[in-house]
PDB file of N, CA and C in Angstrom:
ATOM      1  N   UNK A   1      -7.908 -28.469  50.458  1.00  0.00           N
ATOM      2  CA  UNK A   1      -8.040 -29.292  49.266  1.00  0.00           C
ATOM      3  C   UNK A   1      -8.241 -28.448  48.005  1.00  0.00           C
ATOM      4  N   UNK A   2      -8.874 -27.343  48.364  1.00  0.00           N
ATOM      5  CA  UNK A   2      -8.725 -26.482  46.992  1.00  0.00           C
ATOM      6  C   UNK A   2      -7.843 -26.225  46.170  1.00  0.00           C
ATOM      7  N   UNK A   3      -6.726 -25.587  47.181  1.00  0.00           N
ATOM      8  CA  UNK A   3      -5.265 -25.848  45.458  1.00  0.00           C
ATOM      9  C   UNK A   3      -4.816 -26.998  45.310  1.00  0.00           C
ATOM     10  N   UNK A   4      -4.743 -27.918  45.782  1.00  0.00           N
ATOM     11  CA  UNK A   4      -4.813 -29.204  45.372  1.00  0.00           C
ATOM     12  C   UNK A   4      -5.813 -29.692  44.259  1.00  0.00           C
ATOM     13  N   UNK A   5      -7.052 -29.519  44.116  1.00  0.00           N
ATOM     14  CA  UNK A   5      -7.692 -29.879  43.273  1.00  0.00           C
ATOM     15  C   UNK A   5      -7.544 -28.837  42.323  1.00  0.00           C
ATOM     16  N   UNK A   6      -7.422 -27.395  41.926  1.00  0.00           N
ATOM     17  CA  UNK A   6      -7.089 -27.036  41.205  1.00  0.00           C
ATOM     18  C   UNK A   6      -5.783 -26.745  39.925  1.00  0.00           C
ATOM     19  N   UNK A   7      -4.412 -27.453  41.053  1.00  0.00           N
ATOM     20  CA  UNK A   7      -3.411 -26.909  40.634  1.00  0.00           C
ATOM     21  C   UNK A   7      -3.309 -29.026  39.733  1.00  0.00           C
ATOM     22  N   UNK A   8      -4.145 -29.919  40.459  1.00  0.00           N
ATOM     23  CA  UNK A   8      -4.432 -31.352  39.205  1.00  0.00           C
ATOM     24  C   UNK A   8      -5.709 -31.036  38.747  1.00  0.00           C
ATOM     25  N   UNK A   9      -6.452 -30.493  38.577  1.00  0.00           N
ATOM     26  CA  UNK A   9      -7.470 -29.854  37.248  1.00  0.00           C
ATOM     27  C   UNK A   9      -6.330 -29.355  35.881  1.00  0.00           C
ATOM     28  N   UNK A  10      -5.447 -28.383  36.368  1.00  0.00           N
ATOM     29  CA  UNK A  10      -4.826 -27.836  35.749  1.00  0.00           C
ATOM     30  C   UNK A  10      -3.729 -28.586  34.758  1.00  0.00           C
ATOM     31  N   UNK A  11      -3.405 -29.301  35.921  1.00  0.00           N
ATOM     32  CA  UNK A  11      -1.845 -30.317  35.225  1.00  0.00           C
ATOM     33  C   UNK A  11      -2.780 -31.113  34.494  1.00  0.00           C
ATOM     34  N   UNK A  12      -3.731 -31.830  34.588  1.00  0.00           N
ATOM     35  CA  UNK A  12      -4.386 -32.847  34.056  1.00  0.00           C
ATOM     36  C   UNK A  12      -4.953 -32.598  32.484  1.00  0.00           C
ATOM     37  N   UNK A  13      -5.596 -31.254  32.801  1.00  0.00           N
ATOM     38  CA  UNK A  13      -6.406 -30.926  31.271  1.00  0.00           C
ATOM     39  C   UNK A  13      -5.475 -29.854  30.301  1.00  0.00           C
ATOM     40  N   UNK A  14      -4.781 -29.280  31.072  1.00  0.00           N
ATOM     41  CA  UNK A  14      -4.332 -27.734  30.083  1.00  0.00           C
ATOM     42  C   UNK A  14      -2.668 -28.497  29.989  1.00  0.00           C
ATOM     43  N   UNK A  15      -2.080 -28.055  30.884  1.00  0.00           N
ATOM     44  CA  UNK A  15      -0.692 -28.843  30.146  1.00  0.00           C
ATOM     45  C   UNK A  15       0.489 -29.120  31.387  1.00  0.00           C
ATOM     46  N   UNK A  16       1.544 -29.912  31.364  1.00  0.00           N
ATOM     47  CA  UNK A  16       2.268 -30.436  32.476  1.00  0.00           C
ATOM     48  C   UNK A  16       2.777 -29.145  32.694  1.00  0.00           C
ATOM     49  N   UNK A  17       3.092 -28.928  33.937  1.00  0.00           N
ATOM     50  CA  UNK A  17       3.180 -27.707  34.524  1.00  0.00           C
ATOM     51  C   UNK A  17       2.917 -26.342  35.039  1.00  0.00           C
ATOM     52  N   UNK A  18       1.790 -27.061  34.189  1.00  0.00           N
ATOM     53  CA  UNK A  18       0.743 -25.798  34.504  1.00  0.00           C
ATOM     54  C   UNK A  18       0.246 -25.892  36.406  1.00  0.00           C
ATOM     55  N   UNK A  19      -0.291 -26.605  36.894  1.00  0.00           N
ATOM     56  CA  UNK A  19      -0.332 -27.043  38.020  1.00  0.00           C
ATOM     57  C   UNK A  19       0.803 -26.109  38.994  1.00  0.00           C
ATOM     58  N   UNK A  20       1.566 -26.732  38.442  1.00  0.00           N
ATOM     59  CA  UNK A  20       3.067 -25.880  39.147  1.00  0.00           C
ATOM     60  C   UNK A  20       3.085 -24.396  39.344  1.00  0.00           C
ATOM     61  N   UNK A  21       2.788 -23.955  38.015  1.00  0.00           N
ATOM     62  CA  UNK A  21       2.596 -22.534  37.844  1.00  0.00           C
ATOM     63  C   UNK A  21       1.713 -22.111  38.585  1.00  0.00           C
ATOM     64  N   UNK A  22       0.795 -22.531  38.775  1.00  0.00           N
ATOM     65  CA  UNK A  22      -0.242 -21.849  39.791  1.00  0.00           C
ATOM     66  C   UNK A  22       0.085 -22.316  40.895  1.00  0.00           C
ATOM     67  N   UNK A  23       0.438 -22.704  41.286  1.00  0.00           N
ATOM     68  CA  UNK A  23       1.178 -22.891  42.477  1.00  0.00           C
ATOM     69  C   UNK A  23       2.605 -22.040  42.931  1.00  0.00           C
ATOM     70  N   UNK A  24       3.131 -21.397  42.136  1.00  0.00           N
ATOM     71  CA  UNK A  24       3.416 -20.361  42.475  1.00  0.00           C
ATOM     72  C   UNK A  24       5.048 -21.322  42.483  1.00  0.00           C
ATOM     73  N   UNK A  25       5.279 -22.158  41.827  1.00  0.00           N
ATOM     74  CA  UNK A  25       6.732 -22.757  41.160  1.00  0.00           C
ATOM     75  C   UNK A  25       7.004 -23.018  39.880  1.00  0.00           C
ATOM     76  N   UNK A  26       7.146 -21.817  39.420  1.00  0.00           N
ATOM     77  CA  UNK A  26       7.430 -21.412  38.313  1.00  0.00           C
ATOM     78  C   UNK A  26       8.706 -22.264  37.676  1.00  0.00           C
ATOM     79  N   UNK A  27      10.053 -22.798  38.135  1.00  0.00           N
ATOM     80  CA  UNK A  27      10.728 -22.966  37.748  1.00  0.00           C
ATOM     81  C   UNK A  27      10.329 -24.608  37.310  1.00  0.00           C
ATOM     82  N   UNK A  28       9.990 -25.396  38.294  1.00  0.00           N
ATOM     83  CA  UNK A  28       9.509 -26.888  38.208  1.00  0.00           C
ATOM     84  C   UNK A  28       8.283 -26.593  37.329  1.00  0.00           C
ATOM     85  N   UNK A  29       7.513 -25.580  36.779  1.00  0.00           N
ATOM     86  CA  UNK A  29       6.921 -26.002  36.061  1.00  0.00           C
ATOM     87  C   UNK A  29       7.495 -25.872  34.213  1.00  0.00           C
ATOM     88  N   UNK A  30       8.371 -25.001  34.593  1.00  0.00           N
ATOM     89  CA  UNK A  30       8.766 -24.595  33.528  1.00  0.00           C
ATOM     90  C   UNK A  30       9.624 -25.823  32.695  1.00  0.00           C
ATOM     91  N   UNK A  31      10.456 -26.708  33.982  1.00  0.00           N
ATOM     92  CA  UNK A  31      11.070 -27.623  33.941  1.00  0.00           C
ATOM     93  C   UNK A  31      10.103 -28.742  32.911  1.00  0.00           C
ATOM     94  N   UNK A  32       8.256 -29.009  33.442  1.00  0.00           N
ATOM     95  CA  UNK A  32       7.638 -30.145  32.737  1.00  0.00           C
ATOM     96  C   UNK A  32       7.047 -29.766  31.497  1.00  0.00           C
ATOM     97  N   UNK A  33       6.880 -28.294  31.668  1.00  0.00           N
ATOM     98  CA  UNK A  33       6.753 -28.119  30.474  1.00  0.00           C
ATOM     99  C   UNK A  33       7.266 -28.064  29.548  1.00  0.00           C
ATOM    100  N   UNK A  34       8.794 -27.577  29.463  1.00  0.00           N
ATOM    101  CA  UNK A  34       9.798 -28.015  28.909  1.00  0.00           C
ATOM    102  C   UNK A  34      10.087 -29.248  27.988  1.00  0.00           C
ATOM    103  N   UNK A  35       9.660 -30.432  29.636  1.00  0.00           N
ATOM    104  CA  UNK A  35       9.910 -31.567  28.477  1.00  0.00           C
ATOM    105  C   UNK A  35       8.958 -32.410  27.762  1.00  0.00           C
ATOM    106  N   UNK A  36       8.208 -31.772  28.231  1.00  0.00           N
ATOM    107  CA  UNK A  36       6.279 -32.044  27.278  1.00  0.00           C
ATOM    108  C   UNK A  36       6.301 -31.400  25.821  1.00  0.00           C
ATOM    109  N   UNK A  37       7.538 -30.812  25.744  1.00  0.00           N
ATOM    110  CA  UNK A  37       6.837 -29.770  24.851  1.00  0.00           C
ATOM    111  C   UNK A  37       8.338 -30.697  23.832  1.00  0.00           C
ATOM    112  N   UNK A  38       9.252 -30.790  24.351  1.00  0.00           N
ATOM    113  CA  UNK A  38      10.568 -31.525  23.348  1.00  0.00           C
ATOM    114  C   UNK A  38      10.047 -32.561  22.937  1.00  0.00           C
ATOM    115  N   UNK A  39       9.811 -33.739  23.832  1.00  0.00           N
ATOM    116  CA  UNK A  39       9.181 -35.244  23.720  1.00  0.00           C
ATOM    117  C   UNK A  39       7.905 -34.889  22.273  1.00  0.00           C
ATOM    118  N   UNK A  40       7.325 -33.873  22.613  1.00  0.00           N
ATOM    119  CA  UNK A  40       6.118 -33.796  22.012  1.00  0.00           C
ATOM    120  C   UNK A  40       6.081 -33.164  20.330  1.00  0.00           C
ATOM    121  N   UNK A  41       7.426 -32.262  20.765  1.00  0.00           N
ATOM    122  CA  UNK A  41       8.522 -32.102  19.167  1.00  0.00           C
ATOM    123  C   UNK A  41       8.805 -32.845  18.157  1.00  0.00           C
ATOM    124  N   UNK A  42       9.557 -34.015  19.414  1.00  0.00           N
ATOM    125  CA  UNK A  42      10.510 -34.610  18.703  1.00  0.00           C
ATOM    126  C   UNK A  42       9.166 -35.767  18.088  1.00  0.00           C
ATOM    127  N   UNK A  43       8.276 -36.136  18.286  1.00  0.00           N
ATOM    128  CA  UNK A  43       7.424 -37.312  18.062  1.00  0.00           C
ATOM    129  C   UNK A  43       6.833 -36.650  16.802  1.00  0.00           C
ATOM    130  N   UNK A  44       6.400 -35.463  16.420  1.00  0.00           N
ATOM    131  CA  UNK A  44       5.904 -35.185  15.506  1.00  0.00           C
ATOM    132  C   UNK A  44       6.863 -34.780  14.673  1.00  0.00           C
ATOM    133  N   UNK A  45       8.094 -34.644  14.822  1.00  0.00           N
ATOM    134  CA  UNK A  45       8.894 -34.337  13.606  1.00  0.00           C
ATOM    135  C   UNK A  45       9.009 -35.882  13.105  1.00  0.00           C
ATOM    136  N   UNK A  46       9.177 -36.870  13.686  1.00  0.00           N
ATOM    137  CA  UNK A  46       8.976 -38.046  13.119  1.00  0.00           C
ATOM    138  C   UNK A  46       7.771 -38.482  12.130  1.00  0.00           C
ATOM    139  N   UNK A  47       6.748 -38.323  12.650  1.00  0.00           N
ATOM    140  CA  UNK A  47       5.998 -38.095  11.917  1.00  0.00           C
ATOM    141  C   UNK A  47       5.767 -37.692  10.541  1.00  0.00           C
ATOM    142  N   UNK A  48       6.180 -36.623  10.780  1.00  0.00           N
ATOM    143  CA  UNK A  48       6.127 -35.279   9.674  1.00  0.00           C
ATOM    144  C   UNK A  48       7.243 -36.225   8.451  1.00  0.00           C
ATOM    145  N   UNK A  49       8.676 -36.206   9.394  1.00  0.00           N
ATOM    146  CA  UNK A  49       9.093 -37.425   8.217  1.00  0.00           C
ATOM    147  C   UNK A  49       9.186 -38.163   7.508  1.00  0.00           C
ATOM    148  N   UNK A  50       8.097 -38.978   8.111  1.00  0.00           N
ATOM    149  CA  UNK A  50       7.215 -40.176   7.646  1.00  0.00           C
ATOM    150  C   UNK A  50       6.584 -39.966   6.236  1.00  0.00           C
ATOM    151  N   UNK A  51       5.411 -38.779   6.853  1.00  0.00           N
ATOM    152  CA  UNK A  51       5.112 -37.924   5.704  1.00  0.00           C
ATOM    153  C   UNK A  51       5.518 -37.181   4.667  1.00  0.00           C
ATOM    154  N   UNK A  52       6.501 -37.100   4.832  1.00  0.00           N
ATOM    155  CA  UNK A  52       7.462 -36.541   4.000  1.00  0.00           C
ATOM    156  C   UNK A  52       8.030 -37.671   2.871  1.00  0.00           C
ATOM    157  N   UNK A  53       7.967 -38.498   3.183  1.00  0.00           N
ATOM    158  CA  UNK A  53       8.982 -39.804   2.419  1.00  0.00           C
ATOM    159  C   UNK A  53       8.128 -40.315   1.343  1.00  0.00           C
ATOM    160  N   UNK A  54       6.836 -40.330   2.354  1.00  0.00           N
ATOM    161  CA  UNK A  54       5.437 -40.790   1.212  1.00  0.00           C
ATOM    162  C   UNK A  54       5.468 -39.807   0.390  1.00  0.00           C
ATOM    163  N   UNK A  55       4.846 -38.480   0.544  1.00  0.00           N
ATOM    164  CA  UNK A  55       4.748 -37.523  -0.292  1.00  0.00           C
ATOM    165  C   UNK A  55       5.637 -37.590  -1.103  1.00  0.00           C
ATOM    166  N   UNK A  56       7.233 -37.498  -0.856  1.00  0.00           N
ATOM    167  CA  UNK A  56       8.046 -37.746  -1.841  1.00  0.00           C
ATOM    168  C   UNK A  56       7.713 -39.065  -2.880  1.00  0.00           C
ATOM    169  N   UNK A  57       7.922 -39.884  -2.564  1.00  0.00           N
ATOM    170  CA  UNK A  57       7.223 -41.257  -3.126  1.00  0.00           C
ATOM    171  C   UNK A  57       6.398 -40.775  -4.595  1.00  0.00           C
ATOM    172  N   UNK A  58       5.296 -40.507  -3.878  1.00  0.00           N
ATOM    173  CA  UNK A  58       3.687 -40.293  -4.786  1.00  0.00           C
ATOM    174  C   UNK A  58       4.553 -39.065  -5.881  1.00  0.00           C
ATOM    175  N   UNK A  59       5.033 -37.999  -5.411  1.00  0.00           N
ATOM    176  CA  UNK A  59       5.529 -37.107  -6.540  1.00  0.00           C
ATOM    177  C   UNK A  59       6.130 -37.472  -7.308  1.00  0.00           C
ATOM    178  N   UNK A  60       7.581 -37.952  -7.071  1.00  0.00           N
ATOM    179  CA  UNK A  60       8.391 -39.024  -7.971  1.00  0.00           C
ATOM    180  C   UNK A  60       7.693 -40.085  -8.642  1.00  0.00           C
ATOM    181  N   UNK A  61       6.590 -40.376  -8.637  1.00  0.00           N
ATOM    182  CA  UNK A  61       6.103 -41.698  -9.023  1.00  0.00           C
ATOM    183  C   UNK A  61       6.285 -42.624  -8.624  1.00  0.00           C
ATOM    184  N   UNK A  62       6.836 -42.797  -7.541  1.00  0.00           N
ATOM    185  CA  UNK A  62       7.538 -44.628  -7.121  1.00  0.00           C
ATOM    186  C   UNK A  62       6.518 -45.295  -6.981  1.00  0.00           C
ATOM    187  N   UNK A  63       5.470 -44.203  -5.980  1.00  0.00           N
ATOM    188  CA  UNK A  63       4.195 -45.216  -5.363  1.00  0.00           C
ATOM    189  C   UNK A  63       3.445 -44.224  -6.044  1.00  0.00           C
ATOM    190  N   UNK A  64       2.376 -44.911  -6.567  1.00  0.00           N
ATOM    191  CA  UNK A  64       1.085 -44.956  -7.309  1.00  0.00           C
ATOM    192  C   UNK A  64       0.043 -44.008  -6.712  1.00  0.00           C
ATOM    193  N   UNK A  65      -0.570 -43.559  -7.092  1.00  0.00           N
ATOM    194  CA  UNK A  65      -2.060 -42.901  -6.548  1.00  0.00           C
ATOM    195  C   UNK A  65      -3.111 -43.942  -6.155  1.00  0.00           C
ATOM    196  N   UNK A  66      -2.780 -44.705  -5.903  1.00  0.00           N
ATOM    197  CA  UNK A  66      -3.822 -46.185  -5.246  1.00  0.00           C
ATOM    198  C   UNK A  66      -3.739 -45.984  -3.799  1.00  0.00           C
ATOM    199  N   UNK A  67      -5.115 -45.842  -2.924  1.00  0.00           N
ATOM    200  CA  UNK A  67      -5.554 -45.212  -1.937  1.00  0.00           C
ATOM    201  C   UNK A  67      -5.051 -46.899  -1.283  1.00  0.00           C
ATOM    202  N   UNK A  68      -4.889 -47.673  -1.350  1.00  0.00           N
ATOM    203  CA  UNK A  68      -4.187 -49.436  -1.304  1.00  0.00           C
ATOM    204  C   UNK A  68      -2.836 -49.265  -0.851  1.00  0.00           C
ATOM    205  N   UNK A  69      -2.077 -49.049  -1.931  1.00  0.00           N
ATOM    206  CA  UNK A  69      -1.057 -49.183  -1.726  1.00  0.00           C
ATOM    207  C   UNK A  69       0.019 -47.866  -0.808  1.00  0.00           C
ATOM    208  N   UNK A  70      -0.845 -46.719  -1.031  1.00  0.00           N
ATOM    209  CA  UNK A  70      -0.615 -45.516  -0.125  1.00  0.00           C
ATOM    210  C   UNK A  70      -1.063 -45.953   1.276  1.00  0.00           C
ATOM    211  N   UNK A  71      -1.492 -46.503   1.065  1.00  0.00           N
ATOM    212  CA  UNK A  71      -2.398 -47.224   2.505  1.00  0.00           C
ATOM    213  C   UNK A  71      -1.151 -47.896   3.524  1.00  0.00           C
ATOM    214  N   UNK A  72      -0.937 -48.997   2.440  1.00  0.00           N
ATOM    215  CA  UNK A  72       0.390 -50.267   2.464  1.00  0.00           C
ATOM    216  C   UNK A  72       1.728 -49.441   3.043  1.00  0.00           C
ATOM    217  N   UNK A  73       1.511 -48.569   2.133  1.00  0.00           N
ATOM    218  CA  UNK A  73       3.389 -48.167   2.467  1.00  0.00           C
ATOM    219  C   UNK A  73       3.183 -46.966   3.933  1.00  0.00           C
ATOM    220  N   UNK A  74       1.897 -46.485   4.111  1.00  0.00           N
ATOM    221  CA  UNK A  74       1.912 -45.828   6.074  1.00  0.00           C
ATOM    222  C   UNK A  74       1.932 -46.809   6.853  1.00  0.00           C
ATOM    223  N   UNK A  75       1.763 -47.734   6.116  1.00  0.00           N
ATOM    224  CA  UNK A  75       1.695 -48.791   7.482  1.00  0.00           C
ATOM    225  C   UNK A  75       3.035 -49.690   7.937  1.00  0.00           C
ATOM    226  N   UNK A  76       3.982 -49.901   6.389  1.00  0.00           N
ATOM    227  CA  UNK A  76       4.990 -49.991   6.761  1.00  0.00           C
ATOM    228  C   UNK A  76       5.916 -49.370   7.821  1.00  0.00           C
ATOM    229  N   UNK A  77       6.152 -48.021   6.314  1.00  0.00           N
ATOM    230  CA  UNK A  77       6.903 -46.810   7.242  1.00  0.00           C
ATOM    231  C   UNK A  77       6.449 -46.496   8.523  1.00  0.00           C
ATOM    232  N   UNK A  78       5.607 -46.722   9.264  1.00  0.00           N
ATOM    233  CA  UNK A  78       5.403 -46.457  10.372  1.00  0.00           C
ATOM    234  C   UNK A  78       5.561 -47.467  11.570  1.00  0.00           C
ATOM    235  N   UNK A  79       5.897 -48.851  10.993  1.00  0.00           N
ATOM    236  CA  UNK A  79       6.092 -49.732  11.840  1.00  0.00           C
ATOM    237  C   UNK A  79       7.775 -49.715  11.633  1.00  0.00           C
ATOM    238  N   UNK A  80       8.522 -48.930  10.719  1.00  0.00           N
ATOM    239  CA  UNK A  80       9.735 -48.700  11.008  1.00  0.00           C
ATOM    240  C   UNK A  80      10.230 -47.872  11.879  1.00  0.00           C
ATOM    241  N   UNK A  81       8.991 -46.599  12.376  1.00  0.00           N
ATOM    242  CA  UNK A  81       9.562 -45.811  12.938  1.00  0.00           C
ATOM    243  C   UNK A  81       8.808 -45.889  14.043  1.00  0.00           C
ATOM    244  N   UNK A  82       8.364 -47.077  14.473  1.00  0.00           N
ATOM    245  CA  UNK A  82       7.084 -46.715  15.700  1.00  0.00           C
ATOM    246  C   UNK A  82       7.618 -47.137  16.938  1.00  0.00           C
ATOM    247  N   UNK A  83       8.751 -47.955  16.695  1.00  0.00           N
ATOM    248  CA  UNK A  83      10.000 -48.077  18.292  1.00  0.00           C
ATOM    249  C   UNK A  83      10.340 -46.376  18.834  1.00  0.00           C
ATOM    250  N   UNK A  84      10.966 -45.911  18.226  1.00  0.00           N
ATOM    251  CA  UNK A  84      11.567 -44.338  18.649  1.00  0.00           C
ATOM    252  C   UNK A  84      10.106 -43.598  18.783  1.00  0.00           C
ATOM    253  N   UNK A  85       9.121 -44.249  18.206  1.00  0.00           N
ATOM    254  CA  UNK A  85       7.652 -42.932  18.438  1.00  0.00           C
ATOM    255  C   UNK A  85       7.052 -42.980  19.804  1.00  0.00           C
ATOM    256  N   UNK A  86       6.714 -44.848  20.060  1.00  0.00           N
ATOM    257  CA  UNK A  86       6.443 -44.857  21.195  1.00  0.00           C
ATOM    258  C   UNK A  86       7.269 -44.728  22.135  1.00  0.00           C
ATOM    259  N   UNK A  87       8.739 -44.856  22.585  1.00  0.00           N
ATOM    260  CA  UNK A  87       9.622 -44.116  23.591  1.00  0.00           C
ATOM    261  C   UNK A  87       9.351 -42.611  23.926  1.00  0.00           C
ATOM    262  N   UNK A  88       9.174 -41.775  22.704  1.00  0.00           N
ATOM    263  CA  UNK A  88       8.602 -40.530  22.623  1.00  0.00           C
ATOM    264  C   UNK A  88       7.617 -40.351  23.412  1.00  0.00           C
ATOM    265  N   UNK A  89       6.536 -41.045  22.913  1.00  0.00           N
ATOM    266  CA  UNK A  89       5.195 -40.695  23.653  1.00  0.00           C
ATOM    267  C   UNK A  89       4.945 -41.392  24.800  1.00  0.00           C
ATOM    268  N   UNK A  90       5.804 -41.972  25.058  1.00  0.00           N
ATOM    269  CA  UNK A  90       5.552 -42.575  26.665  1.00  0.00           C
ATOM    270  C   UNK A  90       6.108 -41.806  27.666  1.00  0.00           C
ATOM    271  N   UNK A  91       7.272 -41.021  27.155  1.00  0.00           N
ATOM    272  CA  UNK A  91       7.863 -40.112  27.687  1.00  0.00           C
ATOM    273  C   UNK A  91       7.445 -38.967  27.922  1.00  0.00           C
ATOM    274  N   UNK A  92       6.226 -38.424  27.370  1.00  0.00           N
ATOM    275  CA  UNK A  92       5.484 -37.007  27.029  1.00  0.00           C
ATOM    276  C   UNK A  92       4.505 -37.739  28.318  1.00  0.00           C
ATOM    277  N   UNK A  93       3.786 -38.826  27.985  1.00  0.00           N
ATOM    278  CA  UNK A  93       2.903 -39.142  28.745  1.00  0.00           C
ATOM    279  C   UNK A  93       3.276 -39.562  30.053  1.00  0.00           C
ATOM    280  N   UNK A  94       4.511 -39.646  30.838  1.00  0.00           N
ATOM    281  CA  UNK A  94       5.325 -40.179  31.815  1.00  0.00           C
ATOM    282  C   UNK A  94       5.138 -38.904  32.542  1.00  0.00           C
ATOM    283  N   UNK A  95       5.805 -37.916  31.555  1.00  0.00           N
ATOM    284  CA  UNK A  95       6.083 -36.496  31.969  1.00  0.00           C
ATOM    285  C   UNK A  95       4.617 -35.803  32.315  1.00  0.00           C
ATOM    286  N   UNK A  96       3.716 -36.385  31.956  1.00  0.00           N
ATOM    287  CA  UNK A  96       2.420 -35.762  31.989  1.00  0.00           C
ATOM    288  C   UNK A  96       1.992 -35.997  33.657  1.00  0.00           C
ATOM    289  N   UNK A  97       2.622 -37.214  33.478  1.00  0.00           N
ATOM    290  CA  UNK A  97       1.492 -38.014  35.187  1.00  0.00           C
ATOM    291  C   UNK A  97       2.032 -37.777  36.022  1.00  0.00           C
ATOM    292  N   UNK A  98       3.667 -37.042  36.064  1.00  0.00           N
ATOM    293  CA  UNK A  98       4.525 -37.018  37.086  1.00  0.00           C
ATOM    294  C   UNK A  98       4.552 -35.899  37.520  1.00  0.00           C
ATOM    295  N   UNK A  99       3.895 -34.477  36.565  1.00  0.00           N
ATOM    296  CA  UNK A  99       3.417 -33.286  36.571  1.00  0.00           C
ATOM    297  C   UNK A  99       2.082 -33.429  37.137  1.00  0.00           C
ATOM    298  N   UNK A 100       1.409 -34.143  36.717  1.00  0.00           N
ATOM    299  CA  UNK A 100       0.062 -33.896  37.563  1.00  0.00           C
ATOM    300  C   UNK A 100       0.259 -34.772  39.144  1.00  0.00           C
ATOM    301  N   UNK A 101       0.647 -35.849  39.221  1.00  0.00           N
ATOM    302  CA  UNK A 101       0.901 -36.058  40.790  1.00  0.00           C
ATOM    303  C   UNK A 101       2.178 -35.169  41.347  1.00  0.00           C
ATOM    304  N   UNK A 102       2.910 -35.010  41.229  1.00  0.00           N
ATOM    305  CA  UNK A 102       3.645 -33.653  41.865  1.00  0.00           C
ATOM    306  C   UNK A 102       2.872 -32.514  42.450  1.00  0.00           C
ATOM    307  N   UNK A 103       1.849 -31.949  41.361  1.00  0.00           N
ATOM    308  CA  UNK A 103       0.971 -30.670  41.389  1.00  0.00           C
ATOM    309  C   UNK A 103       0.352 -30.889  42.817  1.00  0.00           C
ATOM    310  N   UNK A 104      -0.589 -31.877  42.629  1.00  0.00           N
ATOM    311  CA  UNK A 104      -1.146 -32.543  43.289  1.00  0.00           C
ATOM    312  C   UNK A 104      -1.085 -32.590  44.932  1.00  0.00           C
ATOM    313  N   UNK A 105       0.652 -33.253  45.273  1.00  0.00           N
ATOM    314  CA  UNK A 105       1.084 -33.860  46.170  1.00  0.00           C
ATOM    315  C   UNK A 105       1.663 -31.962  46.810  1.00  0.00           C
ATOM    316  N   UNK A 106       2.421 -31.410  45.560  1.00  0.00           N
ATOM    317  CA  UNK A 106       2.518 -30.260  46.279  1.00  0.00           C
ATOM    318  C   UNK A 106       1.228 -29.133  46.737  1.00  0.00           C
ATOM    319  N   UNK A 107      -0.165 -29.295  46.132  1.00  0.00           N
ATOM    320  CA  UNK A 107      -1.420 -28.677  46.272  1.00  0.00           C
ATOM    321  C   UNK A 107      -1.644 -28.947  47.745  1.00  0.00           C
ATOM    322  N   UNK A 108      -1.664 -30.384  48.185  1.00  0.00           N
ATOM    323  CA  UNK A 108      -2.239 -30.516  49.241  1.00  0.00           C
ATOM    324  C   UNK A 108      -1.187 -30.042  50.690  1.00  0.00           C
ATOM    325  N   UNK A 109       0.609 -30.139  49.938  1.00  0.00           N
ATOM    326  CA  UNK A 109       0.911 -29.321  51.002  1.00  0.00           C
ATOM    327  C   UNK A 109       0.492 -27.764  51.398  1.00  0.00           C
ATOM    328  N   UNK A 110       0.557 -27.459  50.336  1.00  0.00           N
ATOM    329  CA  UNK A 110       0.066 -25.685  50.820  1.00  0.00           C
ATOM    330  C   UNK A 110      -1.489 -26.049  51.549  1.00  0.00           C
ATOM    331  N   UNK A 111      -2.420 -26.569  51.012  1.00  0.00           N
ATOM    332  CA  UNK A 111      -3.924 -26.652  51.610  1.00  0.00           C
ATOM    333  C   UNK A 111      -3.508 -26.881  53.108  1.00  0.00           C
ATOM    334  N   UNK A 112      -2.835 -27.736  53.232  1.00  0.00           N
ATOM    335  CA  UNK A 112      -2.517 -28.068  54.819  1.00  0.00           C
ATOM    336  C   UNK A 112      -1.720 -27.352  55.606  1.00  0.00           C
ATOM    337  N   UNK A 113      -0.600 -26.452  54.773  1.00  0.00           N
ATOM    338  CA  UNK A 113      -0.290 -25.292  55.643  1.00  0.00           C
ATOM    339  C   UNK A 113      -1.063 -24.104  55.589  1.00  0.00           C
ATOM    340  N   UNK A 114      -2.055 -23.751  55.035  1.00  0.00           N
ATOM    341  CA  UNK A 114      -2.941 -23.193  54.729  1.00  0.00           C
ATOM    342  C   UNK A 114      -4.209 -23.239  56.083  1.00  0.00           C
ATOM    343  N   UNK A 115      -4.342 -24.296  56.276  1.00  0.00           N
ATOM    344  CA  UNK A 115      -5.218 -24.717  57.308  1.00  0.00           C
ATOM    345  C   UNK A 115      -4.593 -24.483  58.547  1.00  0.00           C
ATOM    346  N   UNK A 116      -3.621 -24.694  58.567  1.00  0.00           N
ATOM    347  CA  UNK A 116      -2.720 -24.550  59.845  1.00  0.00           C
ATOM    348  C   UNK A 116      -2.431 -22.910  60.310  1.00  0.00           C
ATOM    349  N   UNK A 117      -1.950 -22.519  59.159  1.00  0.00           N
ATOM    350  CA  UNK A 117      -2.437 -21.142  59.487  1.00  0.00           C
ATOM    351  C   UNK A 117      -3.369 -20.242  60.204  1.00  0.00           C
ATOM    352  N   UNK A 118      -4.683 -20.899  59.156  1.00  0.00           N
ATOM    353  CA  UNK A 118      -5.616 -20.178  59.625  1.00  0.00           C
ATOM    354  C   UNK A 118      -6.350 -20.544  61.416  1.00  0.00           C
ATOM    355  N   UNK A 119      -5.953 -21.612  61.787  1.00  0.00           N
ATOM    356  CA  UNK A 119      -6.341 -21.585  63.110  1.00  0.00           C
ATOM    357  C   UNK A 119      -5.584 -20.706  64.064  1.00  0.00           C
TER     358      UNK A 119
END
């Protein structure tokens, strides 16, 4: 049970694939980390966009320095872009749980050939 519990300590708190990596499958981990790390890209460049549009806004003058209406227009813009955000982050977080039960499921095979061994 030990690399099992270590290699989902790992996937769980530090990052998808990590698990893997210590486990000594480097390529499958490289694989979740991979797409933890795009999903997790692509959601904050949205973001950042977002931010970007406002900022533009407030410089140009369109929108006001009113902590209200700066308020008003994140809440818009963000319910325009919050279909494609949450696909994003469900996908980061999909990729997260499927990395840590993998880790997991592959931890307890080695523990058990591990055991088998040693008798």
């Amino acid at each position: 049970m030990k690399k099992a519990f270590n290699a989902g300590l790992l996937s769980a708190f530090v990052a998808p694939g990590s698990g893997h990596f210590y486990l000594k499958h480097k390529r499958t981990a490289l694989v979740f980390f991979s797409l933890a790390v795009v999903s997790l890209v692509l959601l904050l460049m949205q973001i950042y966009q977002v931010a970007q549009v406002i900022a533009l806004d407030i410089q140009n003058g369109t929108l006001p320095l009113d902590i209200g209406v700066i308020s008003a227009e994140i809440t818009q813009q963000t319910q325009t872009t919050i279909a494609n955000a949450n696909e994003l982050l469900y996908g980061f977080l999909l990729c997260w749980l499927v990395a840590l039960l993998d880790s997991i499921r592959l931890g307890l095979k080695q523990d058990k050939l591990d055991t088998q061994s040693n008798r």
